[in-house]
PDB file of N, CA and C in Angstrom:
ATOM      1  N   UNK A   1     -12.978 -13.292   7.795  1.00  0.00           N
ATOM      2  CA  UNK A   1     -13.881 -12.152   7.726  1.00  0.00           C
ATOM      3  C   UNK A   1     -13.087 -10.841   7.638  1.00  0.00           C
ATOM      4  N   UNK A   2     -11.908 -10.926   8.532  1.00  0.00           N
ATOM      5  CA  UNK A   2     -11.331  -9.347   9.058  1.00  0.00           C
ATOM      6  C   UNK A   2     -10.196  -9.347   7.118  1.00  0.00           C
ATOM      7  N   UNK A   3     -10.071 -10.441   6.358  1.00  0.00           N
ATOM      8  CA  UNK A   3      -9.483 -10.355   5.433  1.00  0.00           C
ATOM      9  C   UNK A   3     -10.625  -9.689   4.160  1.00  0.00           C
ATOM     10  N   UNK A   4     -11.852 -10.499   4.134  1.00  0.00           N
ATOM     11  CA  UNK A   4     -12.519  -9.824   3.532  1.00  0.00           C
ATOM     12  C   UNK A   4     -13.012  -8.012   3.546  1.00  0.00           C
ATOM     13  N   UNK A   5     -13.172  -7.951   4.877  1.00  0.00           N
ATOM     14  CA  UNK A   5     -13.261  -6.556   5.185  1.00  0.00           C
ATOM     15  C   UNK A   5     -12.029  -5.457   4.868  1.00  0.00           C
ATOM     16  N   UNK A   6     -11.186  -5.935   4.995  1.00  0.00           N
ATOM     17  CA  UNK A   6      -9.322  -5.094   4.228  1.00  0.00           C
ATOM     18  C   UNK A   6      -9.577  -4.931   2.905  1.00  0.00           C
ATOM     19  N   UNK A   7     -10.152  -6.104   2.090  1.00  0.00           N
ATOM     20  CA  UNK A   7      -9.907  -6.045   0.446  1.00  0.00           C
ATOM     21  C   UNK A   7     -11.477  -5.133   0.188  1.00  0.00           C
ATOM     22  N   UNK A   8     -12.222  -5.168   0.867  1.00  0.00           N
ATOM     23  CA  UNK A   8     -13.188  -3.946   0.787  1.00  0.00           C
ATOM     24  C   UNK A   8     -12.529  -2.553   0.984  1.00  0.00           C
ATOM     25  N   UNK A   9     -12.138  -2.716   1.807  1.00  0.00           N
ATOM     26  CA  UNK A   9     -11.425  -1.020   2.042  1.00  0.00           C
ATOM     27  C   UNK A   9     -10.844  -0.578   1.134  1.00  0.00           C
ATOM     28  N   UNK A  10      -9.746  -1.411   0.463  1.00  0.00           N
ATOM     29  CA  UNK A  10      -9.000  -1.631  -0.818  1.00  0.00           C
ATOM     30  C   UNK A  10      -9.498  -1.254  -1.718  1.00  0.00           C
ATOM     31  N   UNK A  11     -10.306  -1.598  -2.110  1.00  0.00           N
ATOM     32  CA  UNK A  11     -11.125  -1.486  -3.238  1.00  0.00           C
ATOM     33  C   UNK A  11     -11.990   0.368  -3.080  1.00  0.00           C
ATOM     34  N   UNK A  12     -12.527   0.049  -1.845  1.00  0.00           N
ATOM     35  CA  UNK A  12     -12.921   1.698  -1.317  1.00  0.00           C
ATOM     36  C   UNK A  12     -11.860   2.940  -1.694  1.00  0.00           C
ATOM     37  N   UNK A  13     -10.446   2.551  -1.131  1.00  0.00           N
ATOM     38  CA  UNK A  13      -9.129   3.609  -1.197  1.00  0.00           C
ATOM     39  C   UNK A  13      -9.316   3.587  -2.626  1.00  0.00           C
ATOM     40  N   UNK A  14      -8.955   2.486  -3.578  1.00  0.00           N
ATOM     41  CA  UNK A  14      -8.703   2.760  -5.069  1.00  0.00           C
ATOM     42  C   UNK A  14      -9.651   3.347  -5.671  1.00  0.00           C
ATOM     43  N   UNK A  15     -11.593   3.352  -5.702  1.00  0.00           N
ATOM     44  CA  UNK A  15     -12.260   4.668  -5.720  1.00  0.00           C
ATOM     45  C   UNK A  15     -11.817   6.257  -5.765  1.00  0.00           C
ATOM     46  N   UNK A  16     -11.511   6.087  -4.351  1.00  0.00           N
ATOM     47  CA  UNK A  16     -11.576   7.457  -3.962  1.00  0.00           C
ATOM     48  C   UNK A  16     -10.006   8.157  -4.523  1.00  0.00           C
ATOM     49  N   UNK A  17      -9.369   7.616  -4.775  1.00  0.00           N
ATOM     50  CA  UNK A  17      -7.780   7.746  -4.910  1.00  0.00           C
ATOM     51  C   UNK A  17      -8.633   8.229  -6.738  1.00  0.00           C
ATOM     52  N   UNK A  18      -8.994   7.385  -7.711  1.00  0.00           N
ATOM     53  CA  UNK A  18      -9.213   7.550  -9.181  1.00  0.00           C
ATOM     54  C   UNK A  18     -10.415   8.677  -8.825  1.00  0.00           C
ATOM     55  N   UNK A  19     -11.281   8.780  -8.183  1.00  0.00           N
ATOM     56  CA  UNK A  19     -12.729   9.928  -7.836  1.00  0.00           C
ATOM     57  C   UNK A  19     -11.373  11.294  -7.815  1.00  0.00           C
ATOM     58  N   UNK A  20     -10.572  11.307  -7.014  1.00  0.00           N
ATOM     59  CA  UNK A  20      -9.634  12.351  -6.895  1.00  0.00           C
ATOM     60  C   UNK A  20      -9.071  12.857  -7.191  1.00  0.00           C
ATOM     61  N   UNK A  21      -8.462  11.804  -8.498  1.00  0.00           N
ATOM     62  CA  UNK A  21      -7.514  12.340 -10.127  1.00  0.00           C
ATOM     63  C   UNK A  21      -8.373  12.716 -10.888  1.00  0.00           C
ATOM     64  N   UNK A  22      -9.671  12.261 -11.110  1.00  0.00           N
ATOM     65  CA  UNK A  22     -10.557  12.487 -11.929  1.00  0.00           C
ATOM     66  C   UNK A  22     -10.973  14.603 -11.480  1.00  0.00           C
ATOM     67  N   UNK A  23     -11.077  14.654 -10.546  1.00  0.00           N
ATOM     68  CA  UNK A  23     -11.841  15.569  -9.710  1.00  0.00           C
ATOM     69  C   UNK A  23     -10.757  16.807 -10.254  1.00  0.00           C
ATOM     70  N   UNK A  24      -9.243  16.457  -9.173  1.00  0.00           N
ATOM     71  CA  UNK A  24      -8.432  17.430  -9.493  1.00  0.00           C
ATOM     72  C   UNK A  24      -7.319  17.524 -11.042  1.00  0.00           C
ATOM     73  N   UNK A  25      -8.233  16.632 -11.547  1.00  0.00           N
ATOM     74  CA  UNK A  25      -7.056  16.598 -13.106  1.00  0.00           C
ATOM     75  C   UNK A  25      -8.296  17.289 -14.147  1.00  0.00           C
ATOM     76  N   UNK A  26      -9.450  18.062 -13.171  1.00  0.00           N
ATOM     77  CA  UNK A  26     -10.501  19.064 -14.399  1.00  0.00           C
ATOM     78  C   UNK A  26     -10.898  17.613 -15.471  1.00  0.00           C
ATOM     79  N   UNK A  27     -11.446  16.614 -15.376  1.00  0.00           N
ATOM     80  CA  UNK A  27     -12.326  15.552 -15.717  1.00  0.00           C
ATOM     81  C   UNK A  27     -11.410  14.403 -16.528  1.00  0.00           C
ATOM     82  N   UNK A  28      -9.770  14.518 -15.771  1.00  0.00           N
ATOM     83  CA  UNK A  28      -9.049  13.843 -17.008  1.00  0.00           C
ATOM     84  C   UNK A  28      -8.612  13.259 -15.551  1.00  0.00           C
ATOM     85  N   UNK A  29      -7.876  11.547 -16.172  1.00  0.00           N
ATOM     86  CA  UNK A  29      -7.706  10.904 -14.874  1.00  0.00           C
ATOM     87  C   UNK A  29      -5.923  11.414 -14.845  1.00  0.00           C
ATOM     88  N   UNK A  30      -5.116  11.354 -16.134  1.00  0.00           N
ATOM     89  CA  UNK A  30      -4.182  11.612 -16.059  1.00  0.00           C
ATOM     90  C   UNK A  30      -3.924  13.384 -16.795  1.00  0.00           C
ATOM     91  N   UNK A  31      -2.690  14.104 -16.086  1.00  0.00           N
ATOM     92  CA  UNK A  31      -3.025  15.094 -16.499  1.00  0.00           C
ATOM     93  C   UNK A  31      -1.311  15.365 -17.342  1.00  0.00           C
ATOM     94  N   UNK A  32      -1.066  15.697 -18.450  1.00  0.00           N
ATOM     95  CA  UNK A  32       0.147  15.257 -19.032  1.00  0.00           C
ATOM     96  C   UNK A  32       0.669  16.803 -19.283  1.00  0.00           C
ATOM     97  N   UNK A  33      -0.421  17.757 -19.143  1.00  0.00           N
ATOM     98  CA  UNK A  33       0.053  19.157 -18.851  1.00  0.00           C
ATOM     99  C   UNK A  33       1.427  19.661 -17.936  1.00  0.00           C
ATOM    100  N   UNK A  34       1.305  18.852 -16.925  1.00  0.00           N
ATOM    101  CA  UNK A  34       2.129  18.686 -15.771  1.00  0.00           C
ATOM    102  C   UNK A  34       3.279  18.281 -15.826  1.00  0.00           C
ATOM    103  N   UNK A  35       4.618  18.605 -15.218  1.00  0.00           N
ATOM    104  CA  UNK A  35       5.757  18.545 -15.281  1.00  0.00           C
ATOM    105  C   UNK A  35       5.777  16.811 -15.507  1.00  0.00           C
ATOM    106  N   UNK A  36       6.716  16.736 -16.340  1.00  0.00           N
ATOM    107  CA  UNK A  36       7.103  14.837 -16.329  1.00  0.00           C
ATOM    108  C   UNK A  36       7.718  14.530 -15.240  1.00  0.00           C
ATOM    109  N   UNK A  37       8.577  14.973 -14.174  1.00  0.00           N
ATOM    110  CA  UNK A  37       9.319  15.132 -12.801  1.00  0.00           C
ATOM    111  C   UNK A  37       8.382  14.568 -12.097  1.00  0.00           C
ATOM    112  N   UNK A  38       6.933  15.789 -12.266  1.00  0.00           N
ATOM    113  CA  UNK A  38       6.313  15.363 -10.863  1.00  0.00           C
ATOM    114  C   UNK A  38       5.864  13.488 -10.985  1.00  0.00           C
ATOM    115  N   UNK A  39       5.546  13.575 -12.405  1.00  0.00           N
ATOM    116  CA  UNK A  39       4.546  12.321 -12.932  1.00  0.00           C
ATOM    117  C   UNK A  39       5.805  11.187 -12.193  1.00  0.00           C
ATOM    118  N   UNK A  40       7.232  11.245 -12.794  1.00  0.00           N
ATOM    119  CA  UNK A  40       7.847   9.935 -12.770  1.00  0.00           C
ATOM    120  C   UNK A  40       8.068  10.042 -11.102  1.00  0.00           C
ATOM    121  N   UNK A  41       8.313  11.042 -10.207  1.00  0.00           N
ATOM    122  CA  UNK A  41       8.528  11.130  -8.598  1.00  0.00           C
ATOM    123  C   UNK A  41       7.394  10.262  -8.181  1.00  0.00           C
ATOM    124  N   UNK A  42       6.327  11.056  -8.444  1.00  0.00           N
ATOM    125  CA  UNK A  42       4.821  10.213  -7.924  1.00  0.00           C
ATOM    126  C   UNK A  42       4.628   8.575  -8.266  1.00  0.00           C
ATOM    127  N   UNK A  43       4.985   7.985  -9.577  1.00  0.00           N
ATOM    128  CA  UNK A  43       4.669   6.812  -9.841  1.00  0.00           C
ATOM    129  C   UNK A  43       5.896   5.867  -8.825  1.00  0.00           C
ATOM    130  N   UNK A  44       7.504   6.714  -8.570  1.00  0.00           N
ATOM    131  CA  UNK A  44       8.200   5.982  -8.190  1.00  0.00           C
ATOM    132  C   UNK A  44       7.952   5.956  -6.389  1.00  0.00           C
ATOM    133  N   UNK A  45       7.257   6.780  -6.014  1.00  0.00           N
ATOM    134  CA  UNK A  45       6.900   6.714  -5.008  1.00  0.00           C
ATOM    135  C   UNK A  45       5.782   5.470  -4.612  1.00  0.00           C
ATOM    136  N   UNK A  46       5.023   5.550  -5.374  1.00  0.00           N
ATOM    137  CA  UNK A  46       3.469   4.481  -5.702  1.00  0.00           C
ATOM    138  C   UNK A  46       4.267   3.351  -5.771  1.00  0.00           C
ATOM    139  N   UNK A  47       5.110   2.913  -6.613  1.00  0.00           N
ATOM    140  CA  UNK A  47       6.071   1.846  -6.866  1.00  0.00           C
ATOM    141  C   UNK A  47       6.802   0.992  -5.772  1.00  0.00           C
ATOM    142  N   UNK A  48       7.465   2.349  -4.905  1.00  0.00           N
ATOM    143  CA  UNK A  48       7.914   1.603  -3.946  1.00  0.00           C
ATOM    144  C   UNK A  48       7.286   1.634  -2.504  1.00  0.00           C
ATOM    145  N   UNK A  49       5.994   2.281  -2.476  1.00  0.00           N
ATOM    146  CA  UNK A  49       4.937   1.559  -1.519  1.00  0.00           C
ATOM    147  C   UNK A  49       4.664   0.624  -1.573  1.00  0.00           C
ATOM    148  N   UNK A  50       4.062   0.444  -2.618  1.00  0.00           N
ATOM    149  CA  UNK A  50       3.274  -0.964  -3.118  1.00  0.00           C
ATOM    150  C   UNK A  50       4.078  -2.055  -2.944  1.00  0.00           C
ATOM    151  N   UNK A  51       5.771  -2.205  -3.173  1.00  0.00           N
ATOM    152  CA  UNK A  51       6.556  -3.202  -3.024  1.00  0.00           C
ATOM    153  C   UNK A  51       6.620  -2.989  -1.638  1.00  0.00           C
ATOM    154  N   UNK A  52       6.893  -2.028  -0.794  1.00  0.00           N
ATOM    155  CA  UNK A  52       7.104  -2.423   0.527  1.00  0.00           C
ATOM    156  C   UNK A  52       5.702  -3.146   1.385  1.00  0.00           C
ATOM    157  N   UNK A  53       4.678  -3.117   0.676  1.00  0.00           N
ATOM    158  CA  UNK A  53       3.435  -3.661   1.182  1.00  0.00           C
ATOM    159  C   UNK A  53       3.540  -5.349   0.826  1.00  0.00           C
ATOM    160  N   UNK A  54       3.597  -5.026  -0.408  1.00  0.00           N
ATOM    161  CA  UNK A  54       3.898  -6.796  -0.690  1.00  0.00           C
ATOM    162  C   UNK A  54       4.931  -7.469  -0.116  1.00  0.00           C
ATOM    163  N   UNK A  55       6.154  -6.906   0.069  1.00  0.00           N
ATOM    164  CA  UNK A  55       7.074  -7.359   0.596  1.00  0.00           C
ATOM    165  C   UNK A  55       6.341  -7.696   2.240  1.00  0.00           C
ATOM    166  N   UNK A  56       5.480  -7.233   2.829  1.00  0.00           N
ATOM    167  CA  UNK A  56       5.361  -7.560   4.136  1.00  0.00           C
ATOM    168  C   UNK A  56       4.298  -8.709   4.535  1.00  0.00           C
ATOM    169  N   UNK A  57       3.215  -8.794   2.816  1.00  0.00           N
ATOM    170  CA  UNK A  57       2.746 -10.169   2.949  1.00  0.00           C
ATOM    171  C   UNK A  57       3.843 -11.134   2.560  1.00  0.00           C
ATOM    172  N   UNK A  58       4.644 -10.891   2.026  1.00  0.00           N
ATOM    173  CA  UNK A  58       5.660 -11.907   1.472  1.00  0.00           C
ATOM    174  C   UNK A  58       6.728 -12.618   2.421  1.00  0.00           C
ATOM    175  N   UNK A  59       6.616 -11.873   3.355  1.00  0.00           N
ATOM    176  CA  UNK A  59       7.303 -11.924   4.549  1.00  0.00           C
ATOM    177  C   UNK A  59       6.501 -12.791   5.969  1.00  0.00           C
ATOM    178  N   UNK A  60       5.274 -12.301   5.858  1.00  0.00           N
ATOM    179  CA  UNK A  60       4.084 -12.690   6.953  1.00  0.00           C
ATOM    180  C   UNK A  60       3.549 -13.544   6.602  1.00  0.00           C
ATOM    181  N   UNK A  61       2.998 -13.820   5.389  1.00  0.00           N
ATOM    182  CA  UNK A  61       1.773 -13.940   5.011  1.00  0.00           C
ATOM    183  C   UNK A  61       0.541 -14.127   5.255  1.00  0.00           C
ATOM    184  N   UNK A  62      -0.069 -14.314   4.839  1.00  0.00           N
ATOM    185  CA  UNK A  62      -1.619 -13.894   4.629  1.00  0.00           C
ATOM    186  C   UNK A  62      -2.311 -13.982   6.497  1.00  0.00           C
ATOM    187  N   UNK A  63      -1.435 -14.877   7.518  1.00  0.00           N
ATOM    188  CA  UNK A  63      -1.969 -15.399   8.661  1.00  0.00           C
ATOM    189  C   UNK A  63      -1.396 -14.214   9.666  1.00  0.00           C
ATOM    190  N   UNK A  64      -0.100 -13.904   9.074  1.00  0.00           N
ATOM    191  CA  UNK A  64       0.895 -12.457   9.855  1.00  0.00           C
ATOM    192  C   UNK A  64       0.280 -11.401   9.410  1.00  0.00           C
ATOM    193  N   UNK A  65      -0.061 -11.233   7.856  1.00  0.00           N
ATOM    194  CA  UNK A  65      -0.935 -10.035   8.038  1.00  0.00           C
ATOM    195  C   UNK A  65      -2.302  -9.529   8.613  1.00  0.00           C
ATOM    196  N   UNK A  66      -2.960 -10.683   8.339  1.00  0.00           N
ATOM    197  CA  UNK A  66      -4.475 -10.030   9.348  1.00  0.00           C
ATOM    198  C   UNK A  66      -4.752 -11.056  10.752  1.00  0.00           C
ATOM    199  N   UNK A  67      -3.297 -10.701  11.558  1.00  0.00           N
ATOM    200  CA  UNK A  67      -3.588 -10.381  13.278  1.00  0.00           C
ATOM    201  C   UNK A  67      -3.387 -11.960  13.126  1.00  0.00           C
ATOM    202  N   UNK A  68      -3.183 -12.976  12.395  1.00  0.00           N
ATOM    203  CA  UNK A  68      -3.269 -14.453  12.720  1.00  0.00           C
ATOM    204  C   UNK A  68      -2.740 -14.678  14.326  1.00  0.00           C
ATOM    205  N   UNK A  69      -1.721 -14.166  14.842  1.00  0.00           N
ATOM    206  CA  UNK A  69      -1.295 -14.462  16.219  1.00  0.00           C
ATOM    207  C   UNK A  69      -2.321 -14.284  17.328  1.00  0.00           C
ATOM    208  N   UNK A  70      -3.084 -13.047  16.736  1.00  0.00           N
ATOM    209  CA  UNK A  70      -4.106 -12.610  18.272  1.00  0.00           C
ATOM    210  C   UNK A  70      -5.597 -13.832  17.891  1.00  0.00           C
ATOM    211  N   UNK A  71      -5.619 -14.802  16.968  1.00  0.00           N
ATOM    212  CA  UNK A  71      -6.413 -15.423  16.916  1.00  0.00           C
ATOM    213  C   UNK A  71      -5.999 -16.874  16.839  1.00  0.00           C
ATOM    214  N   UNK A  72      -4.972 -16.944  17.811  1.00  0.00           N
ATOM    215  CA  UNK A  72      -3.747 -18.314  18.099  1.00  0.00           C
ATOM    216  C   UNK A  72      -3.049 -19.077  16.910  1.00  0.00           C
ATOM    217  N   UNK A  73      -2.827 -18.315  16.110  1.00  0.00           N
ATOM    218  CA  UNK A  73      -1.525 -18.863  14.908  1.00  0.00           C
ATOM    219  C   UNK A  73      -0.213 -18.363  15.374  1.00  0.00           C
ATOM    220  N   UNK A  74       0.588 -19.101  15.014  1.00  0.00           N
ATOM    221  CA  UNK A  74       1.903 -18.978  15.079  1.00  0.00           C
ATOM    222  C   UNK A  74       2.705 -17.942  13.974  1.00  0.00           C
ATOM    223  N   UNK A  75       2.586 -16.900  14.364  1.00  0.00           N
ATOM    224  CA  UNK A  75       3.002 -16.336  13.518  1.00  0.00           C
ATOM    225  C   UNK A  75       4.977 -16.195  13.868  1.00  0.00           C
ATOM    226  N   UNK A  76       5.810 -16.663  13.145  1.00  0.00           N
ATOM    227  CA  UNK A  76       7.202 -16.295  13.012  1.00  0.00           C
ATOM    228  C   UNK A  76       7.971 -14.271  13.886  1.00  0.00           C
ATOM    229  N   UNK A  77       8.399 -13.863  14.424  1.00  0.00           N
ATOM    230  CA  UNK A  77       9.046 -12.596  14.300  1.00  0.00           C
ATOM    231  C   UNK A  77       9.775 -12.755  13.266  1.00  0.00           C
ATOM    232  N   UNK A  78       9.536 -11.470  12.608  1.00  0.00           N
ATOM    233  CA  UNK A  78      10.488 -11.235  11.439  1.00  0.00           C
ATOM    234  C   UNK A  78      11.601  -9.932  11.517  1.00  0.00           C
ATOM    235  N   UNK A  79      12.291  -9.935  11.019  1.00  0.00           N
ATOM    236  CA  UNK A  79      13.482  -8.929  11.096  1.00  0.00           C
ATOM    237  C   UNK A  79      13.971  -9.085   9.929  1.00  0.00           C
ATOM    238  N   UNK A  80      14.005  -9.518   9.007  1.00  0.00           N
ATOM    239  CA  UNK A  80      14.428  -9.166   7.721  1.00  0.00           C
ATOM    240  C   UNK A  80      13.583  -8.339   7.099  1.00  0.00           C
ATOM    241  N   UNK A  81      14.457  -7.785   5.459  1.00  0.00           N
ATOM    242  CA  UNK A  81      13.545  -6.685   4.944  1.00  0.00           C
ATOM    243  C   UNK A  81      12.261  -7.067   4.559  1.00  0.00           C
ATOM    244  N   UNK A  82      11.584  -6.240   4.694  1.00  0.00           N
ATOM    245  CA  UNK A  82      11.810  -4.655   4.959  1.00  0.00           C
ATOM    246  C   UNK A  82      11.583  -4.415   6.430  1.00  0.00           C
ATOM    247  N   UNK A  83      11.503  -5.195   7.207  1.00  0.00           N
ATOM    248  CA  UNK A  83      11.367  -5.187   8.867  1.00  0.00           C
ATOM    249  C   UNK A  83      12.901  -4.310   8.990  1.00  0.00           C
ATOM    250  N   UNK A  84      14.101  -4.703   8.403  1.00  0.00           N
ATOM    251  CA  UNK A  84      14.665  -4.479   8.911  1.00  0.00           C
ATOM    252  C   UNK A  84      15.553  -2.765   8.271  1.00  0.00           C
ATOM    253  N   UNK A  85      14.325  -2.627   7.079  1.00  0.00           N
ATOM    254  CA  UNK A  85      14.788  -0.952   6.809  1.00  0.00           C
ATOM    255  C   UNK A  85      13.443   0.025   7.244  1.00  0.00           C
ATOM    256  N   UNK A  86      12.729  -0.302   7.555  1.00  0.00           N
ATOM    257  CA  UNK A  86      11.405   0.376   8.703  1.00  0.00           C
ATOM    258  C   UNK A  86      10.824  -0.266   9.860  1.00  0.00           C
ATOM    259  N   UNK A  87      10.641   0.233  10.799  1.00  0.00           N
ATOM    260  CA  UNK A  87       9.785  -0.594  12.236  1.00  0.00           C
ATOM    261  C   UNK A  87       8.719  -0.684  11.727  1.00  0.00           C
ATOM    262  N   UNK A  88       8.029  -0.199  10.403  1.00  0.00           N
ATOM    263  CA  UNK A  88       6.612  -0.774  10.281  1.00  0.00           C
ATOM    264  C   UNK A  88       6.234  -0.482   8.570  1.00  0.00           C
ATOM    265  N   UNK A  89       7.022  -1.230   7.996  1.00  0.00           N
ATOM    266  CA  UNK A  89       6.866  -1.046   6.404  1.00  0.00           C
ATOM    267  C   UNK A  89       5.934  -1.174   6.204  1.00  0.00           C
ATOM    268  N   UNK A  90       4.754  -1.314   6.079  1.00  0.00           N
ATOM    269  CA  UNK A  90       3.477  -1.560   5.341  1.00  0.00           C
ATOM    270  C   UNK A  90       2.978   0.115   5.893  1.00  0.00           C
ATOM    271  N   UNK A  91       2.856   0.444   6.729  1.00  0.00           N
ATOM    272  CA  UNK A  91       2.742   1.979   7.196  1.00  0.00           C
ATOM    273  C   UNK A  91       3.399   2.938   6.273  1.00  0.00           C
ATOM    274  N   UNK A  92       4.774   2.630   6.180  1.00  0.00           N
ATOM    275  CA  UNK A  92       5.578   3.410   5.558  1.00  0.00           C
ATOM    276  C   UNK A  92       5.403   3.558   3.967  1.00  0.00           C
ATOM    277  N   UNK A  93       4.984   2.104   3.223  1.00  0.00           N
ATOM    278  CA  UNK A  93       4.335   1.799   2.113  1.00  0.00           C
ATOM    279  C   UNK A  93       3.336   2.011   1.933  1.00  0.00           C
ATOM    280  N   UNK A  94       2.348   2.671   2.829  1.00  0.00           N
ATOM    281  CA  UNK A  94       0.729   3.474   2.335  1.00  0.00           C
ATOM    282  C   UNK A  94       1.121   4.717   2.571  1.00  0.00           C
ATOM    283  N   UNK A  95       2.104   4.932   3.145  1.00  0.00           N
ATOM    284  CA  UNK A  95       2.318   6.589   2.875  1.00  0.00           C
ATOM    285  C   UNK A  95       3.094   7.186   1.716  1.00  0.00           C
ATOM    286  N   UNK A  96       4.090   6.156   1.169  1.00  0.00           N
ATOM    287  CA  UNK A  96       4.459   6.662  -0.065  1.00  0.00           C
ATOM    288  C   UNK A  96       3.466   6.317  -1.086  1.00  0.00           C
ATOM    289  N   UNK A  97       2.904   5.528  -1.045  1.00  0.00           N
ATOM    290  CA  UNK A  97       1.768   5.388  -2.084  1.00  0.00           C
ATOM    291  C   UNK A  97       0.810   6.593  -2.157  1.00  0.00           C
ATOM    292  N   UNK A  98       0.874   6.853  -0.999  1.00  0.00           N
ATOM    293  CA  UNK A  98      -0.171   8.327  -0.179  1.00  0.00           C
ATOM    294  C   UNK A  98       0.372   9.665  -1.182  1.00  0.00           C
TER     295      UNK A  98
END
């Protein structure tokens, strides 16, 4: 259930994220007016959120990411990357995506 309810949210963020380019790009989703700097900073930022997110189902999976331990699975401790280049990569990977 608590997995279905995440990929709702998901789906909610990616809305509001395209409602927002749409909004502040004056009715265009992409705006090419704009420095190419900012465009390639921003996508490489998006880029390496998104990998540090996957990297942490890739690492957990699907039972480590939604709480499997507090609902008696065995979930592994992990300490490899990206555990071991942030205390909480998937945090750190919605904020560069952010």
């Amino acid at each position: 259930m608590l997995r279905f309810l995440v990929y709702g949210f998901k789906i909610l963020q990616f809305t509001v994220f395209i409602g927002s380019c749409y909004f502040h790009g004056d009715g265009s989703l992409l705006s090419f007016g704009r420095s190419p700097w900012s465009l390639g900073l921003g996508l490489a930022l998006i880029a390496g959120g998104q990998t540090l997110n996957l990297s942490v189902f890739y690492r957990l999976g699907k039972v480590g990411v939604f709480y499997g331990d507090r609902f008696g699975h065995q979930v592994p401790w992990c300490r490899g990357v990206p555990f071991s280049l942030f205390k909480r990569p998937q945090y750190a990977g919605t904020l560069f995506s952010i």
